[in-house]
N, C-alpha and C. Protein backbone atom coordinates (compact mmCIF):
# COMPACT_ATOMS: atom_id res chain seq x y z
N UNK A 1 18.18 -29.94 -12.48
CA UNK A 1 18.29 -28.51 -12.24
C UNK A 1 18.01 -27.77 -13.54
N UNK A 2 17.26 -26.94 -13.25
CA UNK A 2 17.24 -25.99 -14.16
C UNK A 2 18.14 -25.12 -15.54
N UNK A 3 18.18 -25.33 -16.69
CA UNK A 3 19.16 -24.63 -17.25
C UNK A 3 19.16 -22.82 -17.40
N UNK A 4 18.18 -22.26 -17.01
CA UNK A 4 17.54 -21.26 -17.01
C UNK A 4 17.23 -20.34 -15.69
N UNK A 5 17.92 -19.51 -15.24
CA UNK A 5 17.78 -18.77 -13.65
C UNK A 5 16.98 -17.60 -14.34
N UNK A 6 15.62 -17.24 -13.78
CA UNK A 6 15.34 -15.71 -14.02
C UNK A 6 15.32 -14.94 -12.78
N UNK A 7 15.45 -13.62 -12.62
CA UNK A 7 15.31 -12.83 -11.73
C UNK A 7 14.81 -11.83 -11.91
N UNK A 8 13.90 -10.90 -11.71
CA UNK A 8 13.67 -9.71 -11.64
C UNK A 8 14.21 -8.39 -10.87
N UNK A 9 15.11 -7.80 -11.53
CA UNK A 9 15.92 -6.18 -10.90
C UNK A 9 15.45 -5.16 -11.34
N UNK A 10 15.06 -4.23 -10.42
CA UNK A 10 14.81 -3.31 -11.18
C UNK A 10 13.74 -2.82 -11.85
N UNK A 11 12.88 -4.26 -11.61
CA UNK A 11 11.74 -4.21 -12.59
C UNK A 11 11.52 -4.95 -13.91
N UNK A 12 13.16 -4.84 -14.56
CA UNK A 12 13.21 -5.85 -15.71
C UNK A 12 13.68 -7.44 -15.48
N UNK A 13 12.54 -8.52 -16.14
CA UNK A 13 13.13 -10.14 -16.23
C UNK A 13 14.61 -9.56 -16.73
N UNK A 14 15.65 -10.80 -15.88
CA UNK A 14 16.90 -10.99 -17.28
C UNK A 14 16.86 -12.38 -17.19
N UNK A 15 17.75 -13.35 -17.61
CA UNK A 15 17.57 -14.72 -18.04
C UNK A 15 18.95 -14.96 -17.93
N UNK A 16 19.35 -15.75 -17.33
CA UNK A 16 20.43 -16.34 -17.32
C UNK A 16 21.01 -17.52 -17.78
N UNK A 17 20.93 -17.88 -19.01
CA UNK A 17 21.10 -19.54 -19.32
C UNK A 17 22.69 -19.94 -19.99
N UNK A 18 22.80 -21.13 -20.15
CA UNK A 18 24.20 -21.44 -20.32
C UNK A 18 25.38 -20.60 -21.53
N UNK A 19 24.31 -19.97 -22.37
CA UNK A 19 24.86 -19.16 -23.43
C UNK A 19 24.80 -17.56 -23.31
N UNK A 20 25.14 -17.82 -21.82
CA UNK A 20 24.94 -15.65 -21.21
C UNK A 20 23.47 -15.17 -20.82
N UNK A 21 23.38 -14.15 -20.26
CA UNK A 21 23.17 -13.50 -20.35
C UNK A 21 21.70 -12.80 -21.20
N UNK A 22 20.54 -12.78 -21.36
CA UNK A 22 19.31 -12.42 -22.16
C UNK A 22 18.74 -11.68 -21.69
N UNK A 23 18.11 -10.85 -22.67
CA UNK A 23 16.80 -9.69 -21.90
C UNK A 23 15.59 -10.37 -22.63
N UNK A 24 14.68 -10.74 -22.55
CA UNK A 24 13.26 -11.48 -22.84
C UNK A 24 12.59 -9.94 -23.98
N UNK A 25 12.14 -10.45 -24.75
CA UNK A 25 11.08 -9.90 -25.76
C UNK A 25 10.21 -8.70 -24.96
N UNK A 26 9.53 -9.24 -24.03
CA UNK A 26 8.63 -8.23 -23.30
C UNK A 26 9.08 -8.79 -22.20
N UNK A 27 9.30 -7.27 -21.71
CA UNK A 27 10.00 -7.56 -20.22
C UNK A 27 8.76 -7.91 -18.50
N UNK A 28 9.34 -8.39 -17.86
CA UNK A 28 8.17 -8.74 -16.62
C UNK A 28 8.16 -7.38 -15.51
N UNK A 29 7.47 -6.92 -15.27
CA UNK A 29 7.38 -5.60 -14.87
C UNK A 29 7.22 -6.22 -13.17
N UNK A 30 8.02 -5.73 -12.35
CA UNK A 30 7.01 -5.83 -11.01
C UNK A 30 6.11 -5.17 -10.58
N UNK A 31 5.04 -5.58 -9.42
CA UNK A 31 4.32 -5.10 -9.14
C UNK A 31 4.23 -3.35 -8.78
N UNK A 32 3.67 -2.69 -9.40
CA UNK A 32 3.91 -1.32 -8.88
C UNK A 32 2.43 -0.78 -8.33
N UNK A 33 2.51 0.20 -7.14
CA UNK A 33 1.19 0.49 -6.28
C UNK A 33 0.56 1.29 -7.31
N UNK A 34 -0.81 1.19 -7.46
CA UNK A 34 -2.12 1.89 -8.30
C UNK A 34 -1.60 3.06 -7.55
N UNK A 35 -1.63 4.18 -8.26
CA UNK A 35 -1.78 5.60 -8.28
C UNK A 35 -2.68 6.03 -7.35
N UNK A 36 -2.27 6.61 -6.10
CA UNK A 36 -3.29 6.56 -5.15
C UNK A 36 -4.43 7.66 -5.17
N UNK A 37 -5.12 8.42 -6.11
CA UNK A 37 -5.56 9.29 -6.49
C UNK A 37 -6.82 8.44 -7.17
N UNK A 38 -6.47 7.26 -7.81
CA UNK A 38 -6.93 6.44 -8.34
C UNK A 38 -7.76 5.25 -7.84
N UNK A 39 -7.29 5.25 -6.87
CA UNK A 39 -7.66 4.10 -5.60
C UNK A 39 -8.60 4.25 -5.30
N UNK A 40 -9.23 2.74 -5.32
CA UNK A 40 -10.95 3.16 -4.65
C UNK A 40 -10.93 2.73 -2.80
N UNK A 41 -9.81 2.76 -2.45
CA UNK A 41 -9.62 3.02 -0.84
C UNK A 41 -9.55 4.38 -0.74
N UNK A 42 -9.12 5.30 -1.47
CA UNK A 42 -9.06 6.90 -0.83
C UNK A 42 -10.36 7.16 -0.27
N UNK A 43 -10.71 7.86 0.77
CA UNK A 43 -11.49 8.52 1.31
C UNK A 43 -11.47 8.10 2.62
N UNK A 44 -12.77 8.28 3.46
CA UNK A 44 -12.88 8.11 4.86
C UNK A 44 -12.84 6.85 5.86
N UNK A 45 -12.21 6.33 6.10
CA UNK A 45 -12.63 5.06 7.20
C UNK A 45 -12.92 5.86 8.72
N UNK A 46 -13.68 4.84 9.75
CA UNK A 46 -13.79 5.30 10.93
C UNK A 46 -14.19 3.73 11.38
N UNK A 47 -13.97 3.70 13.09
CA UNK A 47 -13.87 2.72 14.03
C UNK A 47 -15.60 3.15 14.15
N UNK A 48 -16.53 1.84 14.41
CA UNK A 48 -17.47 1.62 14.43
C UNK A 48 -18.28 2.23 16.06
N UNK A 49 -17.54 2.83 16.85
CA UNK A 49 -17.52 4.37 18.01
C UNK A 49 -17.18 5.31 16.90
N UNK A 50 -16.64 6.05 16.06
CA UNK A 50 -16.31 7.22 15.26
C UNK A 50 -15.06 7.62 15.80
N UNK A 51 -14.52 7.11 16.99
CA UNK A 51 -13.64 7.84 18.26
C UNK A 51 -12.18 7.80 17.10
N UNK A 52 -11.83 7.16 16.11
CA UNK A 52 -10.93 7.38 15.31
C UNK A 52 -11.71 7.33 13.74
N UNK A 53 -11.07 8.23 12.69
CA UNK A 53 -11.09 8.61 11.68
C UNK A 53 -10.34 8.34 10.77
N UNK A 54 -9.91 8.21 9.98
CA UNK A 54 -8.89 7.97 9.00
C UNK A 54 -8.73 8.42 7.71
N UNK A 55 -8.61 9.23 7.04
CA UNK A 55 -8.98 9.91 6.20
C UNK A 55 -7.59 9.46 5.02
N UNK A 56 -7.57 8.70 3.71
CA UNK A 56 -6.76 8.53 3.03
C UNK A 56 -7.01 9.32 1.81
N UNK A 57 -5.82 10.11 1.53
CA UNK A 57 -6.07 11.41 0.67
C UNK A 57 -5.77 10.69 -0.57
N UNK A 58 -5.90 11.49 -1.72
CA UNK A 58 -6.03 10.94 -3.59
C UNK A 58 -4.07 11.16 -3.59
N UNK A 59 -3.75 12.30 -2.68
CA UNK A 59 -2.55 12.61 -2.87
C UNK A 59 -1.38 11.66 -2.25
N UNK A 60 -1.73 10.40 -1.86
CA UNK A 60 -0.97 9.48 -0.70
C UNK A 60 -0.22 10.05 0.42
N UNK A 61 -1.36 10.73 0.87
CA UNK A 61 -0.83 11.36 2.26
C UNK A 61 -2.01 10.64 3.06
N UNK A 62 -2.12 10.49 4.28
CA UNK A 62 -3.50 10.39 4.85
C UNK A 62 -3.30 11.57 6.51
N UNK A 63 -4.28 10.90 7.23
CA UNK A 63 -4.96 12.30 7.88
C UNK A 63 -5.47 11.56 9.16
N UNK A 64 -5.05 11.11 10.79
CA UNK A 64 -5.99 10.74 11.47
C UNK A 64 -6.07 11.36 12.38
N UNK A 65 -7.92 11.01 12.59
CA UNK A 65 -7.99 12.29 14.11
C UNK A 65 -8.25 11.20 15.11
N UNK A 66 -8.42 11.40 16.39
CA UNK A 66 -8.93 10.77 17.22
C UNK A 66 -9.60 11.10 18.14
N UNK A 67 -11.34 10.91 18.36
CA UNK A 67 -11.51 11.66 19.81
C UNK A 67 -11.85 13.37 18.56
N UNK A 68 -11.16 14.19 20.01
CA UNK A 68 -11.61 15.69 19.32
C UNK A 68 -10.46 15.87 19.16
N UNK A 69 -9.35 15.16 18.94
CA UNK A 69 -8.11 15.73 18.58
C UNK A 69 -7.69 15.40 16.95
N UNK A 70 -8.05 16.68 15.93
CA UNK A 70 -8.03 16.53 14.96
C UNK A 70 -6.72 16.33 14.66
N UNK A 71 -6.42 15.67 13.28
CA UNK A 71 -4.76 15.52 12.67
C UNK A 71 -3.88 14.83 14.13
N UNK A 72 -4.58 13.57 14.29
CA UNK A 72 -3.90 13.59 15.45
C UNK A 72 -2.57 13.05 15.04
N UNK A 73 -2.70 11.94 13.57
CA UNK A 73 -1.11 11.97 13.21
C UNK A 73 -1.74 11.60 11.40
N UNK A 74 -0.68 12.13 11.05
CA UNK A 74 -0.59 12.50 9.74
C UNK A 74 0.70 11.76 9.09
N UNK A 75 0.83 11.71 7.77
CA UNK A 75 2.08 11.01 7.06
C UNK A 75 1.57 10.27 5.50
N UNK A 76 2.07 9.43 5.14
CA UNK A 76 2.21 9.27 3.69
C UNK A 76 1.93 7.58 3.67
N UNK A 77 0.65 7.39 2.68
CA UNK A 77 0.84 5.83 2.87
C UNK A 77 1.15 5.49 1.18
N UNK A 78 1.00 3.94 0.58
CA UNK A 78 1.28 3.05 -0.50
C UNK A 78 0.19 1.87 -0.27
N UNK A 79 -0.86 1.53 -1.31
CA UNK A 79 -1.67 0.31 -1.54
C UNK A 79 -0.79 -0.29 -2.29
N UNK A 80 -0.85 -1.66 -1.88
CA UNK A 80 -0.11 -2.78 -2.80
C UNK A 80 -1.43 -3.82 -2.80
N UNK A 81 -2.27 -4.25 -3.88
CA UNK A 81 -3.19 -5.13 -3.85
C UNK A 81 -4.26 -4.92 -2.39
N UNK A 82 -3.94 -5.47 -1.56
CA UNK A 82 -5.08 -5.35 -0.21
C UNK A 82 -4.57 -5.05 1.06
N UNK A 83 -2.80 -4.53 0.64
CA UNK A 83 -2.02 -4.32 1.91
C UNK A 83 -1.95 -2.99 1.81
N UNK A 84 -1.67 -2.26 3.13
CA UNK A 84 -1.26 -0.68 3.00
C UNK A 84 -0.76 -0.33 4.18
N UNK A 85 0.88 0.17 4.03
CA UNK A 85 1.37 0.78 4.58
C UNK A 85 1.92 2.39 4.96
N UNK A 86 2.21 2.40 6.29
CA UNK A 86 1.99 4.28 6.34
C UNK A 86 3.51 4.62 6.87
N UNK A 87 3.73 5.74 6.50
CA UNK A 87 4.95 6.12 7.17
C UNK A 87 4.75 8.18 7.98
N UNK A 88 4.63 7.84 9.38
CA UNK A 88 4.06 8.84 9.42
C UNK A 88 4.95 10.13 10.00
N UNK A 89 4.50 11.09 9.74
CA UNK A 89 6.17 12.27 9.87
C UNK A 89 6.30 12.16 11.02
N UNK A 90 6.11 11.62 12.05
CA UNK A 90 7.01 11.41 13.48
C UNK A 90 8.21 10.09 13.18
N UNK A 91 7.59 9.31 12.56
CA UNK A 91 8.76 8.96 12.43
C UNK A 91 8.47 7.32 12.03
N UNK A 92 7.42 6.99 12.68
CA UNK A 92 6.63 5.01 12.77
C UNK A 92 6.41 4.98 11.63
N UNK A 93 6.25 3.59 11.63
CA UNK A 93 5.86 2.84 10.83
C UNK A 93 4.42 1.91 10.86
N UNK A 94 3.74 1.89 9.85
CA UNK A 94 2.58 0.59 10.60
C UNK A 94 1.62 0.30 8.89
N UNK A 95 1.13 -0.84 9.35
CA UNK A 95 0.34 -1.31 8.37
C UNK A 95 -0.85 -1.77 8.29
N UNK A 96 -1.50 -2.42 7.42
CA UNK A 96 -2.91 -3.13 7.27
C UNK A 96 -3.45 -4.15 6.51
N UNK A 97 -4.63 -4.26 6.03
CA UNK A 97 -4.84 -5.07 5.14
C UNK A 97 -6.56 -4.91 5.18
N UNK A 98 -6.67 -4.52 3.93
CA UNK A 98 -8.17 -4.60 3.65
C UNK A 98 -8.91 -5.85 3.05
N UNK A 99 -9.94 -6.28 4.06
CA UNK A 99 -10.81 -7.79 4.12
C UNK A 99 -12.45 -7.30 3.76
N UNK A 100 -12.53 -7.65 2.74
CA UNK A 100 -14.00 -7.61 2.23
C UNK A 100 -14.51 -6.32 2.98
N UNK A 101 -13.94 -4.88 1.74
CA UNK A 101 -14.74 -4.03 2.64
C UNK A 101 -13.83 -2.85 4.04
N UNK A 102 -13.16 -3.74 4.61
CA UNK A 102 -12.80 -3.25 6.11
C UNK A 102 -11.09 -3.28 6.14
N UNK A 103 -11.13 -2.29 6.87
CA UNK A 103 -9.97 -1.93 7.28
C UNK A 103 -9.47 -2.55 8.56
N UNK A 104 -8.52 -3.23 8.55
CA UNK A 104 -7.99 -3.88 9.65
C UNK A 104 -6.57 -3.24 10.06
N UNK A 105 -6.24 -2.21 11.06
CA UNK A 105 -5.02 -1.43 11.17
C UNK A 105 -4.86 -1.04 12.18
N UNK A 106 -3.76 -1.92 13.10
CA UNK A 106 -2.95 -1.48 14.13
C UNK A 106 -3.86 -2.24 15.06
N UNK A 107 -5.02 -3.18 15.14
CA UNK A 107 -5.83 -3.75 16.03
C UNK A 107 -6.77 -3.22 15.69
N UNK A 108 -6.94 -2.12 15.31
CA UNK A 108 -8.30 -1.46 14.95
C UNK A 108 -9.25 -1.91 13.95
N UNK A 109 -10.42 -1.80 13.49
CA UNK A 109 -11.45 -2.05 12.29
C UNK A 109 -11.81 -1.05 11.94
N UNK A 110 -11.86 -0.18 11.18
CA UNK A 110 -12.27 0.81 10.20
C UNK A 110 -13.07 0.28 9.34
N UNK A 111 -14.46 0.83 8.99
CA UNK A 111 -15.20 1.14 7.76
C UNK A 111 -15.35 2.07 7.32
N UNK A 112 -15.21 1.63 5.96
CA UNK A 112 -15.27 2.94 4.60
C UNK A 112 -16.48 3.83 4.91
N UNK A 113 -16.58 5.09 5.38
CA UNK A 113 -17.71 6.40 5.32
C UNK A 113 -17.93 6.45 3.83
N UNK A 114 -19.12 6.55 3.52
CA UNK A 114 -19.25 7.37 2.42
C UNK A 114 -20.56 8.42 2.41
């Protein structure tokens, strides 16, 4: 067994070994989402009919229409590496994952408009 437990809280490594208690030199940061303003996912996806839209704003809000019903639901998402989740002001929840390119969300396929 190990003499050494680390954990990450908070964001900061601590170290736990037989003599207490340690904070490490340079601490281990967890993963935190790219600045979505920054993101080279912001902008347009659409279903390969156009019949849905998806519009992911710089501001981590996004925007979908469907059909001719613009804003058909709206809310706030987070990129983590190739995952992205939304939380939308009604109230759901839902997610994705971008594969070479494409948007895979809720059953749907989205490609990036540009």
């Amino acid at each position: 067994m190990p003499s050494t437990l680390t954990a990450v809280l908070t964001g900061i490594a601590l170290a736990v070994t037989p003599a207490g208690l340690t904070l490490p030199s340079t601490p281990i940061l967890a993963e935190e989402p790219m600045t979505q303003q920054d993101h080279p996912y912001v902008g347009l996806w659409v279903t390969g009919d156009r019949h849905i839209r998806h519009e992911l704003l710089p501001n981590g809000r996004y925007d979908e229409a469907r059909g001719d019903r613009e804003s058909a639901y709206r809310g706030r998402y987070e990129v983590r590496g190739n995952h992205i989740e939304y939380w939308d002001d009604t109230g759901f929840t839902a997610d994705g994952e971008f594969v070479e390119g494409v948007l895979h969300h809720a059953g749907m396929i989205l490609y990036r408009q540009r």
